[in-house]
C-alpha atoms as a PDB file:
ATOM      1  CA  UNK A   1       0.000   0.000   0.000  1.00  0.00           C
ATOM      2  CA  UNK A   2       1.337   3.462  -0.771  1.00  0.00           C
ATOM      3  CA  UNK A   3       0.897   6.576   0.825  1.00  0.00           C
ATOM      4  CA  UNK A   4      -1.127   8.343  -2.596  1.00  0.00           C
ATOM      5  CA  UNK A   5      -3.263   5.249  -3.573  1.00  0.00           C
ATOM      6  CA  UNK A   6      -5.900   6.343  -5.497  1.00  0.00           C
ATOM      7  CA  UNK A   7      -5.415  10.235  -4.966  1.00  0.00           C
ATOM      8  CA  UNK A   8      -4.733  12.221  -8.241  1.00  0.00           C
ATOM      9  CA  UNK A   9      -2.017  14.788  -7.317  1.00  0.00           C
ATOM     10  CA  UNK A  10      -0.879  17.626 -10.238  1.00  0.00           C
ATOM     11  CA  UNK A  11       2.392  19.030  -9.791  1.00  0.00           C
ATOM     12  CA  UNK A  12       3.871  21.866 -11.622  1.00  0.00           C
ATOM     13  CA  UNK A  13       7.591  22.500 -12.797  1.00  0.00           C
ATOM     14  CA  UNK A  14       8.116  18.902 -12.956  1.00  0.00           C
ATOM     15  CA  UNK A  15      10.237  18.530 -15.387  1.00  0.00           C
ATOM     16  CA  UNK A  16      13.343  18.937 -13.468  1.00  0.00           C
ATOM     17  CA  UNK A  17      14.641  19.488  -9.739  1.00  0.00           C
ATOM     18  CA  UNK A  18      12.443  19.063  -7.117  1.00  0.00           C
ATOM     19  CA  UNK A  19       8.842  18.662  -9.003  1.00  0.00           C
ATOM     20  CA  UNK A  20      10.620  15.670 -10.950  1.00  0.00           C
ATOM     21  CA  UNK A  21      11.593  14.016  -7.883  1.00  0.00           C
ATOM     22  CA  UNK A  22       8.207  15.087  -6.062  1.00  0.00           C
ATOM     23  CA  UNK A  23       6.616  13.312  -9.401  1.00  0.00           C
ATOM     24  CA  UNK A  24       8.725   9.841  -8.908  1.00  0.00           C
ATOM     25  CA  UNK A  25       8.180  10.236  -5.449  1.00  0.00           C
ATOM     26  CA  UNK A  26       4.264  10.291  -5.525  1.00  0.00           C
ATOM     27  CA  UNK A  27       4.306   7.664  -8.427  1.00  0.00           C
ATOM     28  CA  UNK A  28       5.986   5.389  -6.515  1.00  0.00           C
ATOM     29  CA  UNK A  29       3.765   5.688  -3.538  1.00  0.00           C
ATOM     30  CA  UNK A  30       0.652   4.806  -5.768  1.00  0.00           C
ATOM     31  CA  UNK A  31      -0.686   8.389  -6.942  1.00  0.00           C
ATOM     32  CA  UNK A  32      -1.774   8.942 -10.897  1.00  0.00           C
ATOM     33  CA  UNK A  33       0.779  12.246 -11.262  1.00  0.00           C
ATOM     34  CA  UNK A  34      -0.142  15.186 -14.066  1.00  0.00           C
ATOM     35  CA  UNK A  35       3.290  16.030 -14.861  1.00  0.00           C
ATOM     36  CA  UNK A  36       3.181  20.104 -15.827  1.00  0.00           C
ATOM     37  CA  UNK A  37       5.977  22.287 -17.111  1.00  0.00           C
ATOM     38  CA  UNK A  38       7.247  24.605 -20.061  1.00  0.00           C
ATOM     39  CA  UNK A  39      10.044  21.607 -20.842  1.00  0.00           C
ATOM     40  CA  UNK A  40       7.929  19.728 -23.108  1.00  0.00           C
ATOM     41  CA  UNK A  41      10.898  17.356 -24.230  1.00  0.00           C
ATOM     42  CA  UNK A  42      12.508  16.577 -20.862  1.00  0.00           C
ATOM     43  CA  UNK A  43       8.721  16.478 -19.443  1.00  0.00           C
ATOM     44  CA  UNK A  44       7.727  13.577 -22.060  1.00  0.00           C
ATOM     45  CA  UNK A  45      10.287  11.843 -21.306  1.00  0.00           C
ATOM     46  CA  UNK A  46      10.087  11.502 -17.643  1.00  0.00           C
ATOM     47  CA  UNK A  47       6.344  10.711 -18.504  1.00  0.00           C
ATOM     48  CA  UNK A  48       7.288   8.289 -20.539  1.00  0.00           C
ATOM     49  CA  UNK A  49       9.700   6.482 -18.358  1.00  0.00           C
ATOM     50  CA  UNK A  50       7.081   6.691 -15.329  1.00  0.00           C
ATOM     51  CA  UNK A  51       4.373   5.026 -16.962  1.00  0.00           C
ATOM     52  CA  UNK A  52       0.770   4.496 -18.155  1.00  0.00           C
ATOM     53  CA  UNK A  53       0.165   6.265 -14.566  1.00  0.00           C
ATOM     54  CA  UNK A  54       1.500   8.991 -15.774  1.00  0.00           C
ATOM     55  CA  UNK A  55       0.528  11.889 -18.008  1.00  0.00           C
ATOM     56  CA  UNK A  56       2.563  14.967 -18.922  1.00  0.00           C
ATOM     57  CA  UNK A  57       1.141  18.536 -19.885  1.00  0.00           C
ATOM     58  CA  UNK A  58       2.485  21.692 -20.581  1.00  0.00           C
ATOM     59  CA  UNK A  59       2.210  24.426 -18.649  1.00  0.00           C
ATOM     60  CA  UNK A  60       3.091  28.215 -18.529  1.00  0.00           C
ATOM     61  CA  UNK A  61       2.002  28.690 -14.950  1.00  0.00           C
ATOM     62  CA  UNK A  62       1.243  32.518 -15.820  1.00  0.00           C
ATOM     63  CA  UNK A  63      -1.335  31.500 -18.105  1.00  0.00           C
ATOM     64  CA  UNK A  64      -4.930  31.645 -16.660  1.00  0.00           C
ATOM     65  CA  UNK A  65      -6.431  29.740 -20.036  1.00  0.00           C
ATOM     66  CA  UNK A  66      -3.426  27.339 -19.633  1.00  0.00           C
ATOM     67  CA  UNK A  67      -4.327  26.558 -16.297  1.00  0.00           C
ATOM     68  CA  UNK A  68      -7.761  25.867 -16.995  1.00  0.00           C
ATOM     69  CA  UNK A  69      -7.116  23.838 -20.251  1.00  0.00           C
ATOM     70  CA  UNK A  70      -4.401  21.506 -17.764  1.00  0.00           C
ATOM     71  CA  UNK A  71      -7.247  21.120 -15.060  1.00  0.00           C
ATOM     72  CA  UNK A  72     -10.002  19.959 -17.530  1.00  0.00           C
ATOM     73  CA  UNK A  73      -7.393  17.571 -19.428  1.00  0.00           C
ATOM     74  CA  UNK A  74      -6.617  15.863 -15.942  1.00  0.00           C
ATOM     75  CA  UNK A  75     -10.196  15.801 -14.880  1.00  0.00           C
ATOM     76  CA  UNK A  76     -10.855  14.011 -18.194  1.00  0.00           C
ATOM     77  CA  UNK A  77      -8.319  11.235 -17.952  1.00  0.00           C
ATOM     78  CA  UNK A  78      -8.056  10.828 -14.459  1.00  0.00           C
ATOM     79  CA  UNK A  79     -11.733  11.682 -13.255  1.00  0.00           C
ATOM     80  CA  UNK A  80     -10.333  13.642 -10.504  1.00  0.00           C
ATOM     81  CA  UNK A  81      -7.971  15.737  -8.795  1.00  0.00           C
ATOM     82  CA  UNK A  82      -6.865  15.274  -5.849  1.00  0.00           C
ATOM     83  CA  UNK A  83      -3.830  17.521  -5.091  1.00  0.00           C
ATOM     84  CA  UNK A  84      -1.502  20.004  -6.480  1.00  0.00           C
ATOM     85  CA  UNK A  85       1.912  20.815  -5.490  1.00  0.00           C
ATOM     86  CA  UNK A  86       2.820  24.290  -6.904  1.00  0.00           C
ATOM     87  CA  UNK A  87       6.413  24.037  -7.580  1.00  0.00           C
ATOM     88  CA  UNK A  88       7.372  25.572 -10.416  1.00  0.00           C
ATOM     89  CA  UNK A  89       9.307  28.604  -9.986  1.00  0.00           C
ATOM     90  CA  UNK A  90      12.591  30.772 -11.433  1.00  0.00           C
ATOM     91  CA  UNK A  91      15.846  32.495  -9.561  1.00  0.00           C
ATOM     92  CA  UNK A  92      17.050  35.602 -10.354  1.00  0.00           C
ATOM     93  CA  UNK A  93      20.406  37.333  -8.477  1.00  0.00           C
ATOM     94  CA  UNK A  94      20.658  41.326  -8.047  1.00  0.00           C
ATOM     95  CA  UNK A  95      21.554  43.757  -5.919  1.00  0.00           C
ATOM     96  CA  UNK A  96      17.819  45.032  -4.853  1.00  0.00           C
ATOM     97  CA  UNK A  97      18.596  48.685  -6.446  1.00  0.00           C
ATOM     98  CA  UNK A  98      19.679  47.224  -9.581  1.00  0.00           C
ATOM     99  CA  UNK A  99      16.837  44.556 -10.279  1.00  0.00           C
ATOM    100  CA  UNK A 100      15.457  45.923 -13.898  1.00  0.00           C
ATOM    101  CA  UNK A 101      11.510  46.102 -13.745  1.00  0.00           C
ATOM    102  CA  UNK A 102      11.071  43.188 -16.353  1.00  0.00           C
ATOM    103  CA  UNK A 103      13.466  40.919 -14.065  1.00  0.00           C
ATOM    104  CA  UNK A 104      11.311  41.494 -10.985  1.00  0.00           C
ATOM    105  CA  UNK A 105       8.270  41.336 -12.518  1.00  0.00           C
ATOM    106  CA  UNK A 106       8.965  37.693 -14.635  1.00  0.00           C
ATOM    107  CA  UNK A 107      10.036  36.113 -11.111  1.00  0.00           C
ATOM    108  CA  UNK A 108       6.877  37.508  -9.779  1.00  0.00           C
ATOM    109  CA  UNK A 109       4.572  36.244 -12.440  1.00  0.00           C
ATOM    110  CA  UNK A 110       6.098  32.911 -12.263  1.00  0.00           C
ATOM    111  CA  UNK A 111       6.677  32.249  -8.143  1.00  0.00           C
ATOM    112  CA  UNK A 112       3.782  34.707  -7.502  1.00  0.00           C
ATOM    113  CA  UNK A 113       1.080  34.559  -9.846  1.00  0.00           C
ATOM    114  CA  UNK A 114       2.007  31.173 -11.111  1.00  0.00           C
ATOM    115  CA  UNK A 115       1.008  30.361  -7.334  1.00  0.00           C
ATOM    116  CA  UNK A 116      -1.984  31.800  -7.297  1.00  0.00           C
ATOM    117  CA  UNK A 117      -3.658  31.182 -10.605  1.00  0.00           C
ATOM    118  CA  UNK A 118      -3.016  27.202  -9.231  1.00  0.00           C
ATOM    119  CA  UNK A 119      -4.658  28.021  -6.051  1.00  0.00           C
ATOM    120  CA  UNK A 120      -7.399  29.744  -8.132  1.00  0.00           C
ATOM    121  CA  UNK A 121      -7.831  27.454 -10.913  1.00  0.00           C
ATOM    122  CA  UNK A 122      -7.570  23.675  -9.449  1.00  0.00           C
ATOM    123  CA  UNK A 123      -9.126  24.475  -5.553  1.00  0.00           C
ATOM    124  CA  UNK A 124     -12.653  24.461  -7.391  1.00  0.00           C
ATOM    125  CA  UNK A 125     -12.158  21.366  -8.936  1.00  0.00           C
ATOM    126  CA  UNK A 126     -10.158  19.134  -5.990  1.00  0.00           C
ATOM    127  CA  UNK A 127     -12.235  16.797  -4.077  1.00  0.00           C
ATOM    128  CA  UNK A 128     -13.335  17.686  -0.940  1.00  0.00           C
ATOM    129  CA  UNK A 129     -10.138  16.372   1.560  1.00  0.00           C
ATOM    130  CA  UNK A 130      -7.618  17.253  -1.112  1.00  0.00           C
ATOM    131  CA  UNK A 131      -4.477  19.242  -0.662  1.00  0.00           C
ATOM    132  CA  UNK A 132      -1.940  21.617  -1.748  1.00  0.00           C
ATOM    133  CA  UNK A 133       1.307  22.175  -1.509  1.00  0.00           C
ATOM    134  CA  UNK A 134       3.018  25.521  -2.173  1.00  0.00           C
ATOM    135  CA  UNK A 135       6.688  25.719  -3.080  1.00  0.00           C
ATOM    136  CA  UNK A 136       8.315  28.967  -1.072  1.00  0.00           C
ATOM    137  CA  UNK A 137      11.724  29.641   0.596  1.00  0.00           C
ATOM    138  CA  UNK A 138      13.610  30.188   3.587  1.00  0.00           C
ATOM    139  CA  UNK A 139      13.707  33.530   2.047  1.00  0.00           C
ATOM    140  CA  UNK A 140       9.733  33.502   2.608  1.00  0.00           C
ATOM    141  CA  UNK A 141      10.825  33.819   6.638  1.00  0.00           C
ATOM    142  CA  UNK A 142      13.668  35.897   6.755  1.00  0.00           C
ATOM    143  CA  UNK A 143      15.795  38.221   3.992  1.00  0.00           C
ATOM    144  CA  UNK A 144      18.278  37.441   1.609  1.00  0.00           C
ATOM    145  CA  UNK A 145      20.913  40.014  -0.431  1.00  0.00           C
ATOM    146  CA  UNK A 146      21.038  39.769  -3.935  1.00  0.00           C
ATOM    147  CA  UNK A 147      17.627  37.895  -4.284  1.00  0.00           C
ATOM    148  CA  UNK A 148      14.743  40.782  -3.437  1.00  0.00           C
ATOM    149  CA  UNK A 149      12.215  39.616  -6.235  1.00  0.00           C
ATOM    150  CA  UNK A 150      12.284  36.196  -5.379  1.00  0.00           C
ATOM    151  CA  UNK A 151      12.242  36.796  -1.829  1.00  0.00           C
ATOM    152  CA  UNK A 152       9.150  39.171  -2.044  1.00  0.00           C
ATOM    153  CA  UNK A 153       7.477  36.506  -4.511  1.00  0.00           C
ATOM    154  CA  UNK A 154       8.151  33.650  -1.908  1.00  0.00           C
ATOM    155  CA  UNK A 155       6.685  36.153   0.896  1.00  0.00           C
ATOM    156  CA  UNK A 156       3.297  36.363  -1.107  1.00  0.00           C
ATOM    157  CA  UNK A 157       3.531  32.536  -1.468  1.00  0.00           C
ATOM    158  CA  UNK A 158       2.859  32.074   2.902  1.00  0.00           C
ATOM    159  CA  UNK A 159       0.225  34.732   2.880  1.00  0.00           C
ATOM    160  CA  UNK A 160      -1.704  32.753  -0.265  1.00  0.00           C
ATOM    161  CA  UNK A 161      -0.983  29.573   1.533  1.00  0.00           C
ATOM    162  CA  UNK A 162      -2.866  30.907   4.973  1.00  0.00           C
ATOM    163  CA  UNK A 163      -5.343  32.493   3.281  1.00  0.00           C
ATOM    164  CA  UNK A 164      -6.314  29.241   1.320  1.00  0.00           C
ATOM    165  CA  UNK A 165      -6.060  27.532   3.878  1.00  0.00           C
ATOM    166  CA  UNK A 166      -8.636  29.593   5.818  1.00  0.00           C
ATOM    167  CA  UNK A 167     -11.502  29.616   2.762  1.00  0.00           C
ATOM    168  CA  UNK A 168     -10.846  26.006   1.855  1.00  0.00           C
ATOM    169  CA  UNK A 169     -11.210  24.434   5.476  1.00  0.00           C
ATOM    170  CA  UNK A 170     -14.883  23.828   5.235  1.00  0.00           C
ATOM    171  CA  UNK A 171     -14.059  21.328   2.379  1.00  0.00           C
ATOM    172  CA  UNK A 172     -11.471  19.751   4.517  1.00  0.00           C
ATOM    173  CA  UNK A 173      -8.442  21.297   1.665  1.00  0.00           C
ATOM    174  CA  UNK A 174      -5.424  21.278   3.308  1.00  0.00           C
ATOM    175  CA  UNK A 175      -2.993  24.117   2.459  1.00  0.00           C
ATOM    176  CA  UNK A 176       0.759  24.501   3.392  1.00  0.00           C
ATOM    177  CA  UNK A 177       4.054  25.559   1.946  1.00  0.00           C
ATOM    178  CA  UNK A 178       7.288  24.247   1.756  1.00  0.00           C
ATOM    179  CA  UNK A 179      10.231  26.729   2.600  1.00  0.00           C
ATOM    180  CA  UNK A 180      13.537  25.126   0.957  1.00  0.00           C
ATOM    181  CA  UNK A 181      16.866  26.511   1.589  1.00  0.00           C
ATOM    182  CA  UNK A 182      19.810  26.097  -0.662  1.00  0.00           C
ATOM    183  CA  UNK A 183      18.942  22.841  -2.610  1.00  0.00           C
ATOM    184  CA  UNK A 184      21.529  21.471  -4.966  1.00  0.00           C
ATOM    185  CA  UNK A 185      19.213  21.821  -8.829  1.00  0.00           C
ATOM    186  CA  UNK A 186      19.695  24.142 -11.586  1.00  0.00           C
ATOM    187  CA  UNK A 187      18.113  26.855  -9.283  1.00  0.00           C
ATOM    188  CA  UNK A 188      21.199  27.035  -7.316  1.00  0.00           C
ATOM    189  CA  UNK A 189      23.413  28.488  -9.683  1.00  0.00           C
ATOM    190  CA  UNK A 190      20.821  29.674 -12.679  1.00  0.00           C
ATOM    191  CA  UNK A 191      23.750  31.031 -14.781  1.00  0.00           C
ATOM    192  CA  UNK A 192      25.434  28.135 -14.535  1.00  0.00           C
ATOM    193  CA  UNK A 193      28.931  30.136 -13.567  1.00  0.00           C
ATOM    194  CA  UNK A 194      29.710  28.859 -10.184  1.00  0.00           C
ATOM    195  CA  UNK A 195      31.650  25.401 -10.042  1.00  0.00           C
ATOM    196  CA  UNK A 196      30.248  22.493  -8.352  1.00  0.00           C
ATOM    197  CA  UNK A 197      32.736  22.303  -5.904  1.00  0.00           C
ATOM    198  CA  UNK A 198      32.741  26.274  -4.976  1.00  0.00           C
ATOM    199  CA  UNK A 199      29.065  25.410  -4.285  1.00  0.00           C
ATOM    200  CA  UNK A 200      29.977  22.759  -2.019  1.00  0.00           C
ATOM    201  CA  UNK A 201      32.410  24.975  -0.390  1.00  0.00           C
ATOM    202  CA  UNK A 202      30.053  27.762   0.325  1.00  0.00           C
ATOM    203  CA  UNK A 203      27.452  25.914   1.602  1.00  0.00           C
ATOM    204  CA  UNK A 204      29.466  24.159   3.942  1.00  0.00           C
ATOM    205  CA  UNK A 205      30.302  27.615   5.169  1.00  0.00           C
ATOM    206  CA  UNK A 206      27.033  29.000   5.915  1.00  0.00           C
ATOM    207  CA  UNK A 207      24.858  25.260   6.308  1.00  0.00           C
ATOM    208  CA  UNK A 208      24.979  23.682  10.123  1.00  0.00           C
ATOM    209  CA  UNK A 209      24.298  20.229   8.340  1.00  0.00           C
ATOM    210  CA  UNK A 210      27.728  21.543   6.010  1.00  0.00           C
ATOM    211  CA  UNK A 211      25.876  20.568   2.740  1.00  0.00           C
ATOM    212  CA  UNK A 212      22.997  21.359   0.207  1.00  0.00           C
ATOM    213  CA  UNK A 213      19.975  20.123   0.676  1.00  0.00           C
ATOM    214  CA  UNK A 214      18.598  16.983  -2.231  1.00  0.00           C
ATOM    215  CA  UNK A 215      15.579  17.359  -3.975  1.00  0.00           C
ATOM    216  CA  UNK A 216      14.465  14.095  -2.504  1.00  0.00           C
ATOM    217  CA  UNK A 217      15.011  15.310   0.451  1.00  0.00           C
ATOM    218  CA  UNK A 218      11.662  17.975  -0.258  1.00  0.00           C
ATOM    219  CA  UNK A 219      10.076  15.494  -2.292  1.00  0.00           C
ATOM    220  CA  UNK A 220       9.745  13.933   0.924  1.00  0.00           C
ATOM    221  CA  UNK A 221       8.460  16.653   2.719  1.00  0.00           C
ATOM    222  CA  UNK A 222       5.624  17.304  -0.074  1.00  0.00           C
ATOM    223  CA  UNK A 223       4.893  14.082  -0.265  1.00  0.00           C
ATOM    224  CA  UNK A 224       4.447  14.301   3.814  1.00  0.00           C
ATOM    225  CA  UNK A 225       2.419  17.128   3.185  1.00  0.00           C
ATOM    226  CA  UNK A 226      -0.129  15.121   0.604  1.00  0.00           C
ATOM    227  CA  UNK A 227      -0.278  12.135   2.461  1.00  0.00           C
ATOM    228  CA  UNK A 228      -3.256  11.551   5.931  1.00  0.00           C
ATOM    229  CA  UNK A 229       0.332  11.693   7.694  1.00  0.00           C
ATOM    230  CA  UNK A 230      -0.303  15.218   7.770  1.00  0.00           C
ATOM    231  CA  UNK A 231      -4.073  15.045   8.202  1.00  0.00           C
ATOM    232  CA  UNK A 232      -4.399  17.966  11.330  1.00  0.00           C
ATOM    233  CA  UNK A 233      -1.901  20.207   9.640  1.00  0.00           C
ATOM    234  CA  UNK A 234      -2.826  23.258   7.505  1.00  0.00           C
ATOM    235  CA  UNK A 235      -1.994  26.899   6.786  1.00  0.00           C
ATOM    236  CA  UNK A 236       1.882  26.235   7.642  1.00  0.00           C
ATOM    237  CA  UNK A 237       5.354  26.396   6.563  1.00  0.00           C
ATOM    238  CA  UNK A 238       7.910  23.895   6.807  1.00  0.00           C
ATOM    239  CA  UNK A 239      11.316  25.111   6.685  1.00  0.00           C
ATOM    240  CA  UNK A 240      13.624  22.948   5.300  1.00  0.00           C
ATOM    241  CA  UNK A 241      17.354  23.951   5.113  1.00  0.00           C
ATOM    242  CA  UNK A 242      19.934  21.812   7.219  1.00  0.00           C
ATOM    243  CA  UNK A 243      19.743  24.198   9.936  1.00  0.00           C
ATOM    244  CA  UNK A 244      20.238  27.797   8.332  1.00  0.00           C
ATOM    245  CA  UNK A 245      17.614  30.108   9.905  1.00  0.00           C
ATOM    246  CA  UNK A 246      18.073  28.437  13.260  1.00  0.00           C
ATOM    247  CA  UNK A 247      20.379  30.837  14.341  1.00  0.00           C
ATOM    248  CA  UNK A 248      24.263  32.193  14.416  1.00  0.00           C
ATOM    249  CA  UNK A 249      26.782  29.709  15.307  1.00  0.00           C
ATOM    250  CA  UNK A 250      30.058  31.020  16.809  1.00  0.00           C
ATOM    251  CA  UNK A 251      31.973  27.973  16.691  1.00  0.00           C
END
């Protein structure tokens, strides 16, 4: 028996990172998985490789008609929906002061609004006792130089995730977030100039645990999340980041 059996779970940004190992993760414990995401090739494939379980869709999660289009597709194969975790979402680094307009506002339309067209679109059509899980940050709880839109973005993401949670109670909808902190995917190092091992190097620098965090290691916590383990728990966020925000260490 598996943790999803028989629940219908969408997740977004799936392609890669942490929704493809969120998407394994739920497949393996039994759940049909929507597969959504803008990398139709890579997407496919890990469709594909999943199984007849599996369907893949694309996505732009700042598209409203997109949304809608991916909902009634699922609802058509699958009958149902029970779940969504929204995870897709985009890094950008700059000093706060010199963050062009069109930077800031592309990371908020895809963290931001991507978020909340999912809340908006698939809540109607979830079974009563579904969830959702929202992808922030650490950055959600505390500040971070160099990254103001996403941390602003990831902000908005806990007060859509209480709010949710608060309007979808009476259908028993469960709503929380998951707050990552530095988690070794593409995100990490979006222009791709920092070597792996510099990386490693900083991170064991400013990480109590002295690593990166593993995409399996939130694909756990989402899955968590979406499972009855979690069945009294809504409206929160669930930091998880090897110890960061816990405090300053002077050792």
């Amino acid at each position: 028996m598996g943790k999803l059996d028989g629940r219908v779970v969408m997740v977004t940004g799936a392609a890669r990172g942490q929704g493809e190992q969120e998407a394994r993760l739920f497949a393996a414990e039994g759940a049909d998985v929507v597969l959504t995401d803008v990398l139709d090739d890579r997407g496919e494939a890990l469709a594909k490789e999943l199984g007849a379980r599996v369907r893949y869709l694309h996505l732009d999660v700042r598209r409203e008609a997109e949304w809608q289009h991916v909902v009634e597709e699922a609802r058509e194969t699958y009958g149902r929906l029970d779940g969504l975790v929204n995870n897709a979402g985009i890094l950008r680094f700059h000093h706060l002061v010199d963050t062009p307009l069109a930077e800031f506002m592309e990371v908020v339309e895809v963290n931001q609004v991507g978020c909340f067209l999912g809340l908006k679109t698939v809540a109607p059509a979830l079974a009563d006792g579904g969830t959702i899980v929202n992808t922030a940050s650490c950055t959600a709880l505390t500040g971070m130089a160099a990254v103001g839109a996403y941390a602003a973005a990831k902000h908005a993401i806990l007060g859509l995730t209480r709010v949710a949670a608060l309007e979808l109670a009476p259908r028993r909808i469960r709503v929380n977030a998951v707050c990552p902190g530095a988690v070794d995917t593409a995100m990490a190092d979006p222009g791709g100039a920092a070597a792996p091992e510099e990386l490693e190097r900083l991170y064991r620098r400013l990480v109590p645990l002295g690593r990166m965090g593993r995409a399996e290691e939130v694909a756990r916590l989402a899955l968590f999340l979406t499972s009855d383990d979690s069945s009294y728990i809504t409206g929160q966020p669930f930091v998880i980041d090897g110890g960061w925000l816990a405090g300053v260490s002077v050792g």
